[in-house]
C-alpha atoms as a PDB file:
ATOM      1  CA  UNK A   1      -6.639 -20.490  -2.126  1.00  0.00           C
ATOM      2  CA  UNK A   2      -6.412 -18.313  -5.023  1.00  0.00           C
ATOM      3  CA  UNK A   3      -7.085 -14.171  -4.860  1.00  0.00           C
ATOM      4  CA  UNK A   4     -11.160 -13.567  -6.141  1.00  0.00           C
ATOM      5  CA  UNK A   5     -11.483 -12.284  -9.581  1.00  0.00           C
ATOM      6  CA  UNK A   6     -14.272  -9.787 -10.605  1.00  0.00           C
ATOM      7  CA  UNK A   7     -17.626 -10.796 -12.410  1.00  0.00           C
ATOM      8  CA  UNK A   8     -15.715  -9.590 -15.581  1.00  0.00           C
ATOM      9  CA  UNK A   9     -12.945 -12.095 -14.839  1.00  0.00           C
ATOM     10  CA  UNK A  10     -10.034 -10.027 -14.851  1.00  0.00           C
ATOM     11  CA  UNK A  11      -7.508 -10.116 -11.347  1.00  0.00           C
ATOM     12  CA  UNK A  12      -7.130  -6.239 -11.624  1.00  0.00           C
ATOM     13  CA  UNK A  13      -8.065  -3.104 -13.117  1.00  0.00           C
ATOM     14  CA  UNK A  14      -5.736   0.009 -14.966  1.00  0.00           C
ATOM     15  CA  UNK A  15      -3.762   1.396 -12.879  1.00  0.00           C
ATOM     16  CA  UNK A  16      -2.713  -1.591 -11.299  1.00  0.00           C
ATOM     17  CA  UNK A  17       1.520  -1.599 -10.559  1.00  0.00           C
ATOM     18  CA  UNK A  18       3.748  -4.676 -10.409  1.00  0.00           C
ATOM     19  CA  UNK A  19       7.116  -4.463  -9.997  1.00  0.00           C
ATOM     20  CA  UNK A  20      10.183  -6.024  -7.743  1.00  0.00           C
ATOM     21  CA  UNK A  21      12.169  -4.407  -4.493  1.00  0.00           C
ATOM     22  CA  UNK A  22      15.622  -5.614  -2.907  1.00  0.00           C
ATOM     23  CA  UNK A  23      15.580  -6.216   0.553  1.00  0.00           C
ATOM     24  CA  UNK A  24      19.044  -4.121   1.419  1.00  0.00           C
ATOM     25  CA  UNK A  25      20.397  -2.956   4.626  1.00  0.00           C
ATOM     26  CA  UNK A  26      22.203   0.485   5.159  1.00  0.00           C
ATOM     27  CA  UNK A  27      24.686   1.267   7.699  1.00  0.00           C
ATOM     28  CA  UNK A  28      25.313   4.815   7.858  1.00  0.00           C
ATOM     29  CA  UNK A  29      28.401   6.314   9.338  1.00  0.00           C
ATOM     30  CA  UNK A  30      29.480   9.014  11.631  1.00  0.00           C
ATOM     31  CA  UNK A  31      31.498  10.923   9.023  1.00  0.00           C
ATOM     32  CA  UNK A  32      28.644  10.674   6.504  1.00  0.00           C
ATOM     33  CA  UNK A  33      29.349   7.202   4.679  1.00  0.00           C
ATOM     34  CA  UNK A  34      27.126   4.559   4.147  1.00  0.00           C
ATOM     35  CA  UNK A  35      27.704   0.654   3.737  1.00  0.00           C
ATOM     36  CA  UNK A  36      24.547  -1.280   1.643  1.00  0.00           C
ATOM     37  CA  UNK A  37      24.649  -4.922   1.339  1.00  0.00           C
ATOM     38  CA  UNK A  38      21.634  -7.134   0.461  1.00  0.00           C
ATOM     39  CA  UNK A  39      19.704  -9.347   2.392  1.00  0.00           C
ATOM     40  CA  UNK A  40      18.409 -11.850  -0.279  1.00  0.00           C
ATOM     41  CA  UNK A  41      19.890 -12.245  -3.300  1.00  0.00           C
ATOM     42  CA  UNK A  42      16.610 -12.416  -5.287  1.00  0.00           C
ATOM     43  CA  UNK A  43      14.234  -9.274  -5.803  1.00  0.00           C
ATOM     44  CA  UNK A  44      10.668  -9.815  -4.053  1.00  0.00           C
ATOM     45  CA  UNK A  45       8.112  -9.028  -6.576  1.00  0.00           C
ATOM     46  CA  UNK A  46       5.321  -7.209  -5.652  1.00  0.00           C
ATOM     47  CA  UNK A  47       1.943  -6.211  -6.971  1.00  0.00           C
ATOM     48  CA  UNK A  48      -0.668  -3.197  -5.892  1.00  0.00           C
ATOM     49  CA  UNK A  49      -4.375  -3.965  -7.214  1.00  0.00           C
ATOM     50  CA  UNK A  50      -6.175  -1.197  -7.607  1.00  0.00           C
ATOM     51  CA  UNK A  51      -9.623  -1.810  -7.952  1.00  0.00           C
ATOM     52  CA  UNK A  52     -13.052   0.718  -8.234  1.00  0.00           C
ATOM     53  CA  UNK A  53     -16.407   0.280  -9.405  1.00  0.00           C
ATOM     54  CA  UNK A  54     -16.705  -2.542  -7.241  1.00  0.00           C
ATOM     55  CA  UNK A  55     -20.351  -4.016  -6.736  1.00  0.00           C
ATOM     56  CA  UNK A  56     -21.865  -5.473  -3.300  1.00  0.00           C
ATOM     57  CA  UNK A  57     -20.891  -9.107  -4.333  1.00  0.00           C
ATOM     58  CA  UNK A  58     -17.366  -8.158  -5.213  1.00  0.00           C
ATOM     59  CA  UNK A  59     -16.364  -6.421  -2.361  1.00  0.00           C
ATOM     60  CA  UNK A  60     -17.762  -9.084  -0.410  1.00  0.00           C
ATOM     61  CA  UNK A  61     -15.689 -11.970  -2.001  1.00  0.00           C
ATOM     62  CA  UNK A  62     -12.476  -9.793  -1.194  1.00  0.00           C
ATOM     63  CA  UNK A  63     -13.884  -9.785   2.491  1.00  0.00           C
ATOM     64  CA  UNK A  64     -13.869 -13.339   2.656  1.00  0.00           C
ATOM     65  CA  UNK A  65     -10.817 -13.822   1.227  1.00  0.00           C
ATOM     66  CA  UNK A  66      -9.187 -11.241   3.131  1.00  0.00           C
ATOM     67  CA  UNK A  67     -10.778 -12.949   6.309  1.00  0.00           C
ATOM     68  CA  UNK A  68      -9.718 -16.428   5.726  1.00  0.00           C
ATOM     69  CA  UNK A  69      -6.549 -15.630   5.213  1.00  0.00           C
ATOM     70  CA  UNK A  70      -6.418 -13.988   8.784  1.00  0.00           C
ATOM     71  CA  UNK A  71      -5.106 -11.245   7.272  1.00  0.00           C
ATOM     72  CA  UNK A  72      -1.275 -11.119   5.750  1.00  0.00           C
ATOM     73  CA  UNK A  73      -0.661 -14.729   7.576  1.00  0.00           C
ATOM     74  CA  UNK A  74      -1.709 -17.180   5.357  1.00  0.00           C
ATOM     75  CA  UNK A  75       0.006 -17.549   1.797  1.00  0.00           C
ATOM     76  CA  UNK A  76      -2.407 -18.148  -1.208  1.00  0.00           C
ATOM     77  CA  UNK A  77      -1.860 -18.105  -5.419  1.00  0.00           C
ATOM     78  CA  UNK A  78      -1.586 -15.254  -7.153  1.00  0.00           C
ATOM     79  CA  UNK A  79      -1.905 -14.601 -11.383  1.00  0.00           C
ATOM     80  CA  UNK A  80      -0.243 -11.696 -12.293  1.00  0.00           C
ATOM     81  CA  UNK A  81      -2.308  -9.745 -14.656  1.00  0.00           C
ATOM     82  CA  UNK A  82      -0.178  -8.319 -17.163  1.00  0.00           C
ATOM     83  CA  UNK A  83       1.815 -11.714 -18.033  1.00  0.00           C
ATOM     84  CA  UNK A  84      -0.553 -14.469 -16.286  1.00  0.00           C
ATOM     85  CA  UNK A  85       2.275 -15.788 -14.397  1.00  0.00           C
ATOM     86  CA  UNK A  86       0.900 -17.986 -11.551  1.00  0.00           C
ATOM     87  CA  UNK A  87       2.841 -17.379  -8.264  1.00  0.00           C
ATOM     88  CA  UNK A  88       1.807 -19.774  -5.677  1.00  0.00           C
ATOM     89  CA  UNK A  89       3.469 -18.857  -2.399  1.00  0.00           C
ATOM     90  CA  UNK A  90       2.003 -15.218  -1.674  1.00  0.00           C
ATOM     91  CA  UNK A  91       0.416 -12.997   1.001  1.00  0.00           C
ATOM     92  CA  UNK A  92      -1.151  -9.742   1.574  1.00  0.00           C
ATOM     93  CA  UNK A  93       1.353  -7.042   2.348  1.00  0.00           C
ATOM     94  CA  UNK A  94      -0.606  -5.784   5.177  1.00  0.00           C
ATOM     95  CA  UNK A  95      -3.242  -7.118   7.563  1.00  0.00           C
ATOM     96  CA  UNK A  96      -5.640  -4.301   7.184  1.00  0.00           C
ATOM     97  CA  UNK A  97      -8.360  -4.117   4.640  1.00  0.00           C
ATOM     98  CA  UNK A  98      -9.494  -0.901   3.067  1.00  0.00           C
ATOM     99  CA  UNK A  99     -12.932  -1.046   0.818  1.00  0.00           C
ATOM    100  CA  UNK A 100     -14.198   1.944   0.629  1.00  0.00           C
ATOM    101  CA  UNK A 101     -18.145   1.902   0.004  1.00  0.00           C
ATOM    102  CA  UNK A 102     -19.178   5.176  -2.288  1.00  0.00           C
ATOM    103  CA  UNK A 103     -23.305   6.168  -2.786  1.00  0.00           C
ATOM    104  CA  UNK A 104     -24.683   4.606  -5.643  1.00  0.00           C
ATOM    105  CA  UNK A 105     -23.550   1.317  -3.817  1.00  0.00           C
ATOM    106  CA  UNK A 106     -19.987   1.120  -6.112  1.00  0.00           C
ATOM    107  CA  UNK A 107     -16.689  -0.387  -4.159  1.00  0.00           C
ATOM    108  CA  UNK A 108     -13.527   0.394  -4.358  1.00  0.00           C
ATOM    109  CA  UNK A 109     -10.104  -1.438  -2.858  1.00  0.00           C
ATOM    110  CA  UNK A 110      -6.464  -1.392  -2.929  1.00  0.00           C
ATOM    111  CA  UNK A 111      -4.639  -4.453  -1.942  1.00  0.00           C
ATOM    112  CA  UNK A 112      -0.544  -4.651  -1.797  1.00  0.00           C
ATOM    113  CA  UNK A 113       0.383  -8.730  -2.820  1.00  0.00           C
ATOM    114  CA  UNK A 114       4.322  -9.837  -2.295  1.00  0.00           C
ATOM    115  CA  UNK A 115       5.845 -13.138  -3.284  1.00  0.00           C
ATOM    116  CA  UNK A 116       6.837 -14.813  -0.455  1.00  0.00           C
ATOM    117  CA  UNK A 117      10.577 -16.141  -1.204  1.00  0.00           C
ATOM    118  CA  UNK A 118      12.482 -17.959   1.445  1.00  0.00           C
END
């Protein structure tokens, strides 16, 4: 399953973010010190898709696709916009879906995508 693109065909619109997060623990310490070690050893990479002007039909297809996947349990491919990497193990950071509706019938969404590494 692959994330819905717009009429336009683009994955995203400006001010769209990508970037990458470490997965570190911190122990902190009664006299003040702290301990950080990683988790993984690889960065997750992470996208937030900010989308607006969104007509019925789009909004709709991220429904769907936000519904089939049951939320942030299923994995599904994901093209990252700005290089058109494919990444083909990813999920939805969250399991809630926020499209807001505005009058005049125009959409608008923002959807948090992370790489699932194992």
């Amino acid at each position: 399953m692959e994330f819905p693109r717009l009429k336009t065909g683009a994955l995203a619109q400006y001010g769209s973010v990508e970037g990458q997060r470490f997965a570190t623990r911190v122990l902190r310490f009664v006299d003040g010190g702290e301990q950080r070690f990683a988790l993984r050893g690889e960065a997750e990479r992470r996208w937030v898709v900010k989308l607006a002007q969104l007509d019925e039909g789009e909004l709709a297809a991220l429904e769907e696709f936000f519904q089939a996947l049951q939320g942030s349990s299923q994995e599904f491919e994901f093209e990252d916009p700005r290089t058109g990497s494919v990444y083909e193990r990813c999920r939805l950071a969250e399991d809630t879906l926020r499209l807001n509706l505005r009058e005049g019938h125009e959409g608008e969404a923002e959807i948090e995508i992370v790489e699932v590494r194992d």
